[in-house]
C-alpha atoms as a PDB file:
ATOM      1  CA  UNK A   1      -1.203 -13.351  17.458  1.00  0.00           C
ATOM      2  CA  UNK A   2      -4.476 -14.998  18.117  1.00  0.00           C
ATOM      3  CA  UNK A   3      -4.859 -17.811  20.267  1.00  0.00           C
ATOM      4  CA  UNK A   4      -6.252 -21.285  18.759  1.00  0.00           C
ATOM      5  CA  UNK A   5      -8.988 -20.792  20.818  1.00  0.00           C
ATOM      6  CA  UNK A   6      -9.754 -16.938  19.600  1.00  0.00           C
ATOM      7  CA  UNK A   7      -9.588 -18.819  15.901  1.00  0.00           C
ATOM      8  CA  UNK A   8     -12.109 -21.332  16.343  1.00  0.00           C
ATOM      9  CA  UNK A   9     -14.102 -18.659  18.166  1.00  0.00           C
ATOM     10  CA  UNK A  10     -14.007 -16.646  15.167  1.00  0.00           C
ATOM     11  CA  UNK A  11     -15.180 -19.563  12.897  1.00  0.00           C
ATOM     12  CA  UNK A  12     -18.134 -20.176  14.960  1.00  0.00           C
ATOM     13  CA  UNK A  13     -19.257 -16.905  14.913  1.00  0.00           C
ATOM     14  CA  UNK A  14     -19.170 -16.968  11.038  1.00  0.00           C
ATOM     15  CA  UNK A  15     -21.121 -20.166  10.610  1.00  0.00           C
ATOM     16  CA  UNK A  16     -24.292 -18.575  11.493  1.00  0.00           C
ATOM     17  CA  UNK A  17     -23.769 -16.125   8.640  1.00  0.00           C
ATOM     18  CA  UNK A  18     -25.053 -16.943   4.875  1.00  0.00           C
ATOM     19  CA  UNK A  19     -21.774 -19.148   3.240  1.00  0.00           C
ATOM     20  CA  UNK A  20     -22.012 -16.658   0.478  1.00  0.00           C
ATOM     21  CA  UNK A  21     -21.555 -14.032   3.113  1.00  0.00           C
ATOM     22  CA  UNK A  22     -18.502 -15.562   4.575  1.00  0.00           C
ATOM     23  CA  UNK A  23     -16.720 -16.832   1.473  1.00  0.00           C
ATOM     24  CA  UNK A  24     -16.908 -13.451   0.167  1.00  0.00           C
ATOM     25  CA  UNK A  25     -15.005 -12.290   3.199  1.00  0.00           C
ATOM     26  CA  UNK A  26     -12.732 -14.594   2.723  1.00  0.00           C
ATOM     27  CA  UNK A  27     -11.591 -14.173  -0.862  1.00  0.00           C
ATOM     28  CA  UNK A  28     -11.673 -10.548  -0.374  1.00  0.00           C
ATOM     29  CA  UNK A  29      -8.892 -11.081   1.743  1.00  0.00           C
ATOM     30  CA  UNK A  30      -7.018 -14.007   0.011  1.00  0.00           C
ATOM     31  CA  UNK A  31      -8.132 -17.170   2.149  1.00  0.00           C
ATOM     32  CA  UNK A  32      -8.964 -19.792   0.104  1.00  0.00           C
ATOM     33  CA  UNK A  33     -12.536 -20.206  -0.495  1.00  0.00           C
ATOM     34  CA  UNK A  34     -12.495 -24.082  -1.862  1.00  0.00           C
ATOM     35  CA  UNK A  35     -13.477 -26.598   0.078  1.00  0.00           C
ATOM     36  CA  UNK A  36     -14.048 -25.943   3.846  1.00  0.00           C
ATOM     37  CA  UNK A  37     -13.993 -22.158   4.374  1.00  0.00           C
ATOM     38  CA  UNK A  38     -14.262 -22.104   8.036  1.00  0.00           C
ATOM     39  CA  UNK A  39     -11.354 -24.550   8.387  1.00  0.00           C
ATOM     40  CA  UNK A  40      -9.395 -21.898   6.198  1.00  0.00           C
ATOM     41  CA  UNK A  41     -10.442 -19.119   7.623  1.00  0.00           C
ATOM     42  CA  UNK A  42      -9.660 -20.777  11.324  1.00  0.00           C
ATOM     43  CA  UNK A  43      -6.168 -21.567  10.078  1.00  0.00           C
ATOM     44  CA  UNK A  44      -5.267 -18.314   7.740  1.00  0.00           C
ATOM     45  CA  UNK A  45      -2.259 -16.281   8.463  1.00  0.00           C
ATOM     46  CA  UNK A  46      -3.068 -13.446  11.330  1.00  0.00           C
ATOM     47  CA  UNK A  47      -2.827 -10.624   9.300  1.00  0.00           C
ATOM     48  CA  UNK A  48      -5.900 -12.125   7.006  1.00  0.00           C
ATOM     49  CA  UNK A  49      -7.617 -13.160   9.997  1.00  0.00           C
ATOM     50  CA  UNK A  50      -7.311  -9.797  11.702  1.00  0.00           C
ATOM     51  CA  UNK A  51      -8.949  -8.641   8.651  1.00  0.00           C
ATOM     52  CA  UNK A  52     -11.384 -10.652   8.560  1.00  0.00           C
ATOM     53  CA  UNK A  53     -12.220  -9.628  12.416  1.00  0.00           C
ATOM     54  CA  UNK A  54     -11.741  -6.535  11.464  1.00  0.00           C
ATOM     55  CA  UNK A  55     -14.497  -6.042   8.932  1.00  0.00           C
ATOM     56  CA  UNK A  56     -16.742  -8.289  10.832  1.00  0.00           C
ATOM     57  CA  UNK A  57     -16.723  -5.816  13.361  1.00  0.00           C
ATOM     58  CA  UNK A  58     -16.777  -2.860  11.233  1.00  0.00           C
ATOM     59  CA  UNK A  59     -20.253  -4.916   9.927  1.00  0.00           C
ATOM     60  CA  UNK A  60     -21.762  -5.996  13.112  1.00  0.00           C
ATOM     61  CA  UNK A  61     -25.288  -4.562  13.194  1.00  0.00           C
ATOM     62  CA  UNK A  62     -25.936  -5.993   9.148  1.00  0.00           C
ATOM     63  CA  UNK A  63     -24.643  -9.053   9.813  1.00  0.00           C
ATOM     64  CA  UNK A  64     -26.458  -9.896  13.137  1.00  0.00           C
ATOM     65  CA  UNK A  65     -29.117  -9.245  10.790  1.00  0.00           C
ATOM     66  CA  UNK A  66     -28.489 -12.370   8.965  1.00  0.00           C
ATOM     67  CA  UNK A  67     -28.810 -14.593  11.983  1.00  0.00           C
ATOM     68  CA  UNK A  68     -31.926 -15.597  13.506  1.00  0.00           C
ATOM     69  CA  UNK A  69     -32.740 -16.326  15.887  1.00  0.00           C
ATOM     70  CA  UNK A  70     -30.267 -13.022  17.109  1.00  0.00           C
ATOM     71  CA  UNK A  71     -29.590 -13.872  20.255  1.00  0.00           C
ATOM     72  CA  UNK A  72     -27.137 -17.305  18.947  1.00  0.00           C
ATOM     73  CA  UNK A  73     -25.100 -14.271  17.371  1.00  0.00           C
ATOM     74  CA  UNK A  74     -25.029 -12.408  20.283  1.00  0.00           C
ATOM     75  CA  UNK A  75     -23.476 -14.989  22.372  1.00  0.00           C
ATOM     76  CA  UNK A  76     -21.046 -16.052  20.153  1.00  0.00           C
ATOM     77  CA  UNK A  77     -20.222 -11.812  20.316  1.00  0.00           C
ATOM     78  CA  UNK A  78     -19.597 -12.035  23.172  1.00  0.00           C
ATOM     79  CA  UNK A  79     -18.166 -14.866  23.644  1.00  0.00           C
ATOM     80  CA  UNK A  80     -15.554 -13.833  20.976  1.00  0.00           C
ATOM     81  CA  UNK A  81     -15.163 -10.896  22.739  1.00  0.00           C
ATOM     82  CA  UNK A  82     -13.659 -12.706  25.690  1.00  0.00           C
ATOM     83  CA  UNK A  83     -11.484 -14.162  23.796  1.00  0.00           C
ATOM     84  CA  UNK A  84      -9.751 -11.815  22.438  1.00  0.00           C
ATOM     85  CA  UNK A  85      -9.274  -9.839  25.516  1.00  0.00           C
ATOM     86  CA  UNK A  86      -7.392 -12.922  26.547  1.00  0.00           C
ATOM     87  CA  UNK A  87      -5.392 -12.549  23.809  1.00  0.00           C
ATOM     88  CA  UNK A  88      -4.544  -8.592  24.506  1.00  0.00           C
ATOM     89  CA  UNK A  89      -7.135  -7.009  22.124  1.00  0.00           C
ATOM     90  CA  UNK A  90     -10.763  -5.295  22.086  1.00  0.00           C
ATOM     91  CA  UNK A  91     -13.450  -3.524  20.418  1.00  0.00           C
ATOM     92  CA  UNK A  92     -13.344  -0.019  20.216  1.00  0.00           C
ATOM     93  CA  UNK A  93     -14.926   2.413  18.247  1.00  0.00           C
ATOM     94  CA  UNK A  94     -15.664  -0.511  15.487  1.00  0.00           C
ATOM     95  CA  UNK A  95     -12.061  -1.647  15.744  1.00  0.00           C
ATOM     96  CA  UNK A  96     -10.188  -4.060  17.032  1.00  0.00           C
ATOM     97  CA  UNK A  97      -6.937  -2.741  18.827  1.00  0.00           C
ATOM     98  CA  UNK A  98      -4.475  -4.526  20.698  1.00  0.00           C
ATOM     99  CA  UNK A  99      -4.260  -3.200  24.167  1.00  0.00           C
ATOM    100  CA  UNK A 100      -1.529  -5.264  25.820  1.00  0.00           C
ATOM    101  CA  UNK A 101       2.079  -3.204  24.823  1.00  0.00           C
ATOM    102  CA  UNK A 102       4.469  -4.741  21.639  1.00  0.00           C
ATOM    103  CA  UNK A 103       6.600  -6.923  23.563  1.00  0.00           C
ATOM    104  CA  UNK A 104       8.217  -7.931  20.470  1.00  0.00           C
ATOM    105  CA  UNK A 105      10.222 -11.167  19.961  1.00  0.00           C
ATOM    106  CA  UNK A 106       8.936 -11.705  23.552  1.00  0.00           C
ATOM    107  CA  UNK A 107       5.330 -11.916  23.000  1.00  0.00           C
ATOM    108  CA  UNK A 108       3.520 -15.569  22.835  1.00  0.00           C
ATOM    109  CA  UNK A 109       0.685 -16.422  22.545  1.00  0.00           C
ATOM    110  CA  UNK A 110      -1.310 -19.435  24.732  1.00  0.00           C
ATOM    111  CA  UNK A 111      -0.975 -21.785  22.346  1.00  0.00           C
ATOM    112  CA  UNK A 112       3.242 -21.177  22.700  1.00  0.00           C
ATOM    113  CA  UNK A 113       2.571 -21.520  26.674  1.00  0.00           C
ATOM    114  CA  UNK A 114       0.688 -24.528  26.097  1.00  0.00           C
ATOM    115  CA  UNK A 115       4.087 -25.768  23.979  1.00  0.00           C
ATOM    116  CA  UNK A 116       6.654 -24.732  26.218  1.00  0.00           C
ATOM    117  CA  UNK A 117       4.958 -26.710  29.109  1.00  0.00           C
ATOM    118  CA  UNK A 118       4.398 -29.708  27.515  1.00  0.00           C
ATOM    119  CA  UNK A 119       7.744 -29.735  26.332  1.00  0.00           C
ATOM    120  CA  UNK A 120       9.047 -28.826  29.831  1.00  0.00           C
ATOM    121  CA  UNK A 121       9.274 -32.942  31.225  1.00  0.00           C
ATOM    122  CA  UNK A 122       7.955 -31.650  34.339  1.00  0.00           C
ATOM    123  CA  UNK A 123       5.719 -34.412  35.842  1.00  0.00           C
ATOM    124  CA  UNK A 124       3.147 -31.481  36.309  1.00  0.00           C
ATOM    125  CA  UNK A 125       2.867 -30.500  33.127  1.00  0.00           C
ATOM    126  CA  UNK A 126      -0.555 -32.011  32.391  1.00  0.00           C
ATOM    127  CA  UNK A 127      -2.356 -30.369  35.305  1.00  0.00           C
ATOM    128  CA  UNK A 128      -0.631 -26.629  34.645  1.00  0.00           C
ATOM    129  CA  UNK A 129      -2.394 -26.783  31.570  1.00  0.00           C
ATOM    130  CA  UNK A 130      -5.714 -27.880  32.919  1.00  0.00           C
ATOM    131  CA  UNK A 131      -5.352 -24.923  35.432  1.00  0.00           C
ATOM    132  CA  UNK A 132      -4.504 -22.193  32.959  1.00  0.00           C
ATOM    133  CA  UNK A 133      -7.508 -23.608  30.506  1.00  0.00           C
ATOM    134  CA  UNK A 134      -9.841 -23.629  33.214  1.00  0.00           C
ATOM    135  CA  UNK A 135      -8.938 -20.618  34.249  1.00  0.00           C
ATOM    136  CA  UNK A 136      -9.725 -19.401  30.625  1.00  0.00           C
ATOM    137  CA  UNK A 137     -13.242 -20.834  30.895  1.00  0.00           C
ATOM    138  CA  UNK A 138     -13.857 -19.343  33.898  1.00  0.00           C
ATOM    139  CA  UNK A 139     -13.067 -15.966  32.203  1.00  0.00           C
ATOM    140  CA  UNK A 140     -15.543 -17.017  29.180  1.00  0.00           C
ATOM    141  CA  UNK A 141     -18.542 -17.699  31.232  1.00  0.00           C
ATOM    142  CA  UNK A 142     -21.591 -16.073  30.081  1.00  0.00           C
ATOM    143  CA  UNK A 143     -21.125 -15.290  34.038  1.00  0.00           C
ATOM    144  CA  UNK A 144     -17.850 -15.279  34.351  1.00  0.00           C
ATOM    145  CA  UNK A 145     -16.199 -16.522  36.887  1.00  0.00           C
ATOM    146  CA  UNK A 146     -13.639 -14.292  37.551  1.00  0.00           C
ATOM    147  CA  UNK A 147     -12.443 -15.585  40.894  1.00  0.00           C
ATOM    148  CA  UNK A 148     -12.214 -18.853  39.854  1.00  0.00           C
ATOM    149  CA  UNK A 149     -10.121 -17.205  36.606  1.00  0.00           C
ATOM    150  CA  UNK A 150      -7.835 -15.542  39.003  1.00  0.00           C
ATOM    151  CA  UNK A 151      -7.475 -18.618  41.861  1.00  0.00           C
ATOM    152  CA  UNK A 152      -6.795 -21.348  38.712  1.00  0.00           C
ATOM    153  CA  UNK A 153      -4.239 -18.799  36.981  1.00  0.00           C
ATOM    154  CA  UNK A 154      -2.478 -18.288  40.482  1.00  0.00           C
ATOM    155  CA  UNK A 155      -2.649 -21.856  41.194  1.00  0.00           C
ATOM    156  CA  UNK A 156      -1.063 -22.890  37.854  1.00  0.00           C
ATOM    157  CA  UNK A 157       1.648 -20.376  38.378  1.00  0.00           C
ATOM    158  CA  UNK A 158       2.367 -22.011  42.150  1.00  0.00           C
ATOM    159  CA  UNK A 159       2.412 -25.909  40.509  1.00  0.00           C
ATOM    160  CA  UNK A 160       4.743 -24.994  38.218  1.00  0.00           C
ATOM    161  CA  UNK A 161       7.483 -23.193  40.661  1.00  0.00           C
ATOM    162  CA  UNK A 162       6.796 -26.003  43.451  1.00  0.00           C
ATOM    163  CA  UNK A 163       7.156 -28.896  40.113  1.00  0.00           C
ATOM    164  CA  UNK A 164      10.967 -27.257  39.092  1.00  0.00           C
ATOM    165  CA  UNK A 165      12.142 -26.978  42.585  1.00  0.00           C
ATOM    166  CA  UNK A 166      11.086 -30.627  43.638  1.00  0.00           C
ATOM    167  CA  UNK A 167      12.768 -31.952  40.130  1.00  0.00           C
ATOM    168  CA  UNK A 168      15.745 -30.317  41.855  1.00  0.00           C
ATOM    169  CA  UNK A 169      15.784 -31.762  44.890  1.00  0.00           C
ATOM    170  CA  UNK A 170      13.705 -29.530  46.832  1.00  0.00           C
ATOM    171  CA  UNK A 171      11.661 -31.337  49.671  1.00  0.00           C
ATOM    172  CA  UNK A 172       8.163 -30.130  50.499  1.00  0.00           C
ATOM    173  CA  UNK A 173       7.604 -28.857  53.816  1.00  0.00           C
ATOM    174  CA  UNK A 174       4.936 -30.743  56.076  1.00  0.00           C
ATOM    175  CA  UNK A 175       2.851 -27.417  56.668  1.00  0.00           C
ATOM    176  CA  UNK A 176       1.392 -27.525  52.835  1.00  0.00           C
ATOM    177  CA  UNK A 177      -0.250 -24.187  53.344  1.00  0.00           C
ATOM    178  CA  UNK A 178       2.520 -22.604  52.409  1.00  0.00           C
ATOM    179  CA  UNK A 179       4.423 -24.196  49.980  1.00  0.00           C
ATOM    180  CA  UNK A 180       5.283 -21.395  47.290  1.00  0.00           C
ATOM    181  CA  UNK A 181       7.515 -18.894  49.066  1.00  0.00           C
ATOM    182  CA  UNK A 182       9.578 -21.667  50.517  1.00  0.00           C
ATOM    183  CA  UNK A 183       9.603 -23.356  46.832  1.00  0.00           C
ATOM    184  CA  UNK A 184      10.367 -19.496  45.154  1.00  0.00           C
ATOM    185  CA  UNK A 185      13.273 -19.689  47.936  1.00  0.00           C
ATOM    186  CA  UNK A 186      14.997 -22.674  46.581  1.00  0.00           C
ATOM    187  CA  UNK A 187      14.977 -21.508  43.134  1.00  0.00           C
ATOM    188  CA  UNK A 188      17.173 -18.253  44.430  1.00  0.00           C
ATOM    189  CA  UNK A 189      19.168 -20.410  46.874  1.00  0.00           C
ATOM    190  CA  UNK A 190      20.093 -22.695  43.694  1.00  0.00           C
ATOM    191  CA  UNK A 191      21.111 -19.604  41.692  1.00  0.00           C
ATOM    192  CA  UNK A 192      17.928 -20.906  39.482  1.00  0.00           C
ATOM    193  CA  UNK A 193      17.079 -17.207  39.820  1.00  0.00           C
ATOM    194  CA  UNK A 194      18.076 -14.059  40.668  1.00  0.00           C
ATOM    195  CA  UNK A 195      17.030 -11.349  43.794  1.00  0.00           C
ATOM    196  CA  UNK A 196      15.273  -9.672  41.204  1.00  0.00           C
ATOM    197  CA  UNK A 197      13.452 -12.251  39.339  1.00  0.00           C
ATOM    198  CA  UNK A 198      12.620 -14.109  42.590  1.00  0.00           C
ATOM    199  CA  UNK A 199      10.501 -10.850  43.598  1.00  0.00           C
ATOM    200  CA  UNK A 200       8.906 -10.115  40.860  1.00  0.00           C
ATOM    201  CA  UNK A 201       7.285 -13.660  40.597  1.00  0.00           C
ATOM    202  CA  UNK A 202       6.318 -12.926  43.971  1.00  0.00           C
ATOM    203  CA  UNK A 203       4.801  -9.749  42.954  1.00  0.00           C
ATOM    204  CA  UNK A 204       2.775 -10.997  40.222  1.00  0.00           C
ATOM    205  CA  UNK A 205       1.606 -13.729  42.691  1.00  0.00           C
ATOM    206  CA  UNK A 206       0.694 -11.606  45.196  1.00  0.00           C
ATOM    207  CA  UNK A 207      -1.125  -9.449  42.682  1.00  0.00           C
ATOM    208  CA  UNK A 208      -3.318 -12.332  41.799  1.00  0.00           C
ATOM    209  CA  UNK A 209      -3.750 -13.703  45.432  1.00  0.00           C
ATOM    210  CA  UNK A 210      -6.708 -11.255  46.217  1.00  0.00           C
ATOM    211  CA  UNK A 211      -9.240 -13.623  43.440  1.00  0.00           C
ATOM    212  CA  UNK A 212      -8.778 -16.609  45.732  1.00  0.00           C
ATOM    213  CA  UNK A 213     -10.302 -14.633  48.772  1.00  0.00           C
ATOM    214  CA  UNK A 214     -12.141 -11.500  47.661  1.00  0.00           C
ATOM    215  CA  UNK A 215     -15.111 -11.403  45.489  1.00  0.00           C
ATOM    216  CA  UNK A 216     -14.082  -9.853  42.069  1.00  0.00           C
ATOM    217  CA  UNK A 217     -16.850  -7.668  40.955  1.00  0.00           C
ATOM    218  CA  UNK A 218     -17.540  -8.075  36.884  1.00  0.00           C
ATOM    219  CA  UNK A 219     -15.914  -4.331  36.626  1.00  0.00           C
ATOM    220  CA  UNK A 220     -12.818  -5.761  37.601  1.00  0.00           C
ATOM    221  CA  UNK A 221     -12.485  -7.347  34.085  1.00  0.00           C
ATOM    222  CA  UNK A 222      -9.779  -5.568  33.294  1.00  0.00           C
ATOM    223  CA  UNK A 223      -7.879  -6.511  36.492  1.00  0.00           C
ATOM    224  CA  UNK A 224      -8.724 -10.163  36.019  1.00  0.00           C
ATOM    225  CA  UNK A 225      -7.143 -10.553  32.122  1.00  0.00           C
ATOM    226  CA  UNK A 226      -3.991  -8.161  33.830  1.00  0.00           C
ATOM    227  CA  UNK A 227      -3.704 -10.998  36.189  1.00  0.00           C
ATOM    228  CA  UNK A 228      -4.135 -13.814  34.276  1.00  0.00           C
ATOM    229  CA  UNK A 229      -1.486 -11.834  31.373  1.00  0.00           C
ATOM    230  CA  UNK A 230       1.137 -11.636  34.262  1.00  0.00           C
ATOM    231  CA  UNK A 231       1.064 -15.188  35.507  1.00  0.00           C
ATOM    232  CA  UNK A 232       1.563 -16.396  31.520  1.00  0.00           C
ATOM    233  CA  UNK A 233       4.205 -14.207  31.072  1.00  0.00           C
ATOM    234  CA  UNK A 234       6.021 -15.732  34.242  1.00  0.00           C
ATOM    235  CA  UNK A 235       4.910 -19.134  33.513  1.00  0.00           C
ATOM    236  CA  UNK A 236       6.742 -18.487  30.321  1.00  0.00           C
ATOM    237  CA  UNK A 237       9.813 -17.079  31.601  1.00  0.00           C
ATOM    238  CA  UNK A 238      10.194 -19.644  34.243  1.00  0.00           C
ATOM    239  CA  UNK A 239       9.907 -22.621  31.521  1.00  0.00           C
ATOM    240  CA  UNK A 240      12.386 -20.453  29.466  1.00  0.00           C
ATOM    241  CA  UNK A 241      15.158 -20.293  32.144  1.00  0.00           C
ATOM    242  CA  UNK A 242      14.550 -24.465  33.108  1.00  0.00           C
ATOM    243  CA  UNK A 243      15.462 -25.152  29.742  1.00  0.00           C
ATOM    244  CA  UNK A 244      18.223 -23.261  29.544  1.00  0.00           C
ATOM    245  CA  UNK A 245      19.301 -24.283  33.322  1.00  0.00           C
ATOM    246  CA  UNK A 246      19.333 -28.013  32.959  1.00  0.00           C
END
């Protein structure tokens, strides 16, 4: 699935083409071309908007033709680009391909994150959101930030197990240094999780650790989007098993 963000990132790519351009696009692949196209296109069923990516890609070099000046394309490229690697796919070869594995019924998308955490009643809620956004924009930068992607998507990941134990009667240690083993801890104590679960949190957090004290070179791309995957797939897990725990 593609992210809301990924959608409206699409859109604004295609409003620097010719509207005769896009709404051909469009109708080619049955998105209704009355009214505001970019709105439809933004909000069309995946498998239309895939297509749409899909030929847009396929078409690159004649429709950065149509834009001038070329370099407002070329941004939005890339910034589109970015996107979708956050959402598991990239160009290659003139295609898009999804490079994160079928998960099935267990893959989400952000926007499902987003849901779960709001609907969580944690007091936190608000502020794992802002870190996991931020840590999205930090990704997107035209220089990306990819510490600061990794640091926000670690710190997000720490709020959320320190926010569940506390609304079950965990109390934080004075030394707050070290606050999300102890919190992890509680959670397996309280049978909130099991041996196994509690250490492969840890491992993802661990994995991610490294962006809050090592520069990440821009080759570590790659690395960065792993990390930021494996923190939303805990994140989601760990929001999963609250609900079903209270």
């Amino acid at each position: 699935m593609f992210s809301r963000r990924t959608r409206i990132s699409i859109a604004q790519l295609l409003r620097y083409l010719p509207y005769e351009i896009v709404s051909d696009i469009a109708d080619k692949y049955n998105i209704d071309v009355f009214g505001d196209v970019f709105s439809k296109i933004k909000n069309a069923d995946f498998e239309c908007l895939m297509l749409v990516v899909q030929e847009t890609v396929n078409k690159k070099n004649s429709l950065r033709t149509e834009v001038q000046p070329r370099y407002k394309f070329d941004e939005q490229w890339a910034d589109l680009e970015k996107c979708l690697m956050l959402d598991g796919y990239r160009f290659e070869n003139g295609d898009v391909v999804r490079f994160d594995p079928d998960l099935g019924e267990s893959a989400f998308c952000e926007d499902d994150l987003y849901k779960e955490i709001e609907n969580s009643g944690l007091s936190a809620n608000r502020e794992i959101i802002h870190l996991l956004e931020q840590s999205a924009d930090d990704f997107r930068k035209a220089d990306a930030d990819l510490n600061g992607a990794l640091t926000n998507a670690r710190v997000a990941l720490e709020t959320l197990v320190r926010g569940i134990a506390k609304q079950n009667g965990w109390i934080e240690p004075e030394d707050k240094n070290s606050l999300f083993g102890p919190a992890l801890g509680f959670l397996r104590i309280n049978s909130f999780l099991t041996k196994q679960e509690d250490e492969t949190i840890h491992s993802v957090y661990k994995f991610v650790c490294p962006g809050a004290h090592v520069p990440v070179l821009y080759k570590s791309v790659e690395f960065v989007r792993l990390g930021r995957s494996l923190v939303g797939y805990m994140i989601y897990f760990l929001l999963r098993t609250y609900r079903n725990w209270q």
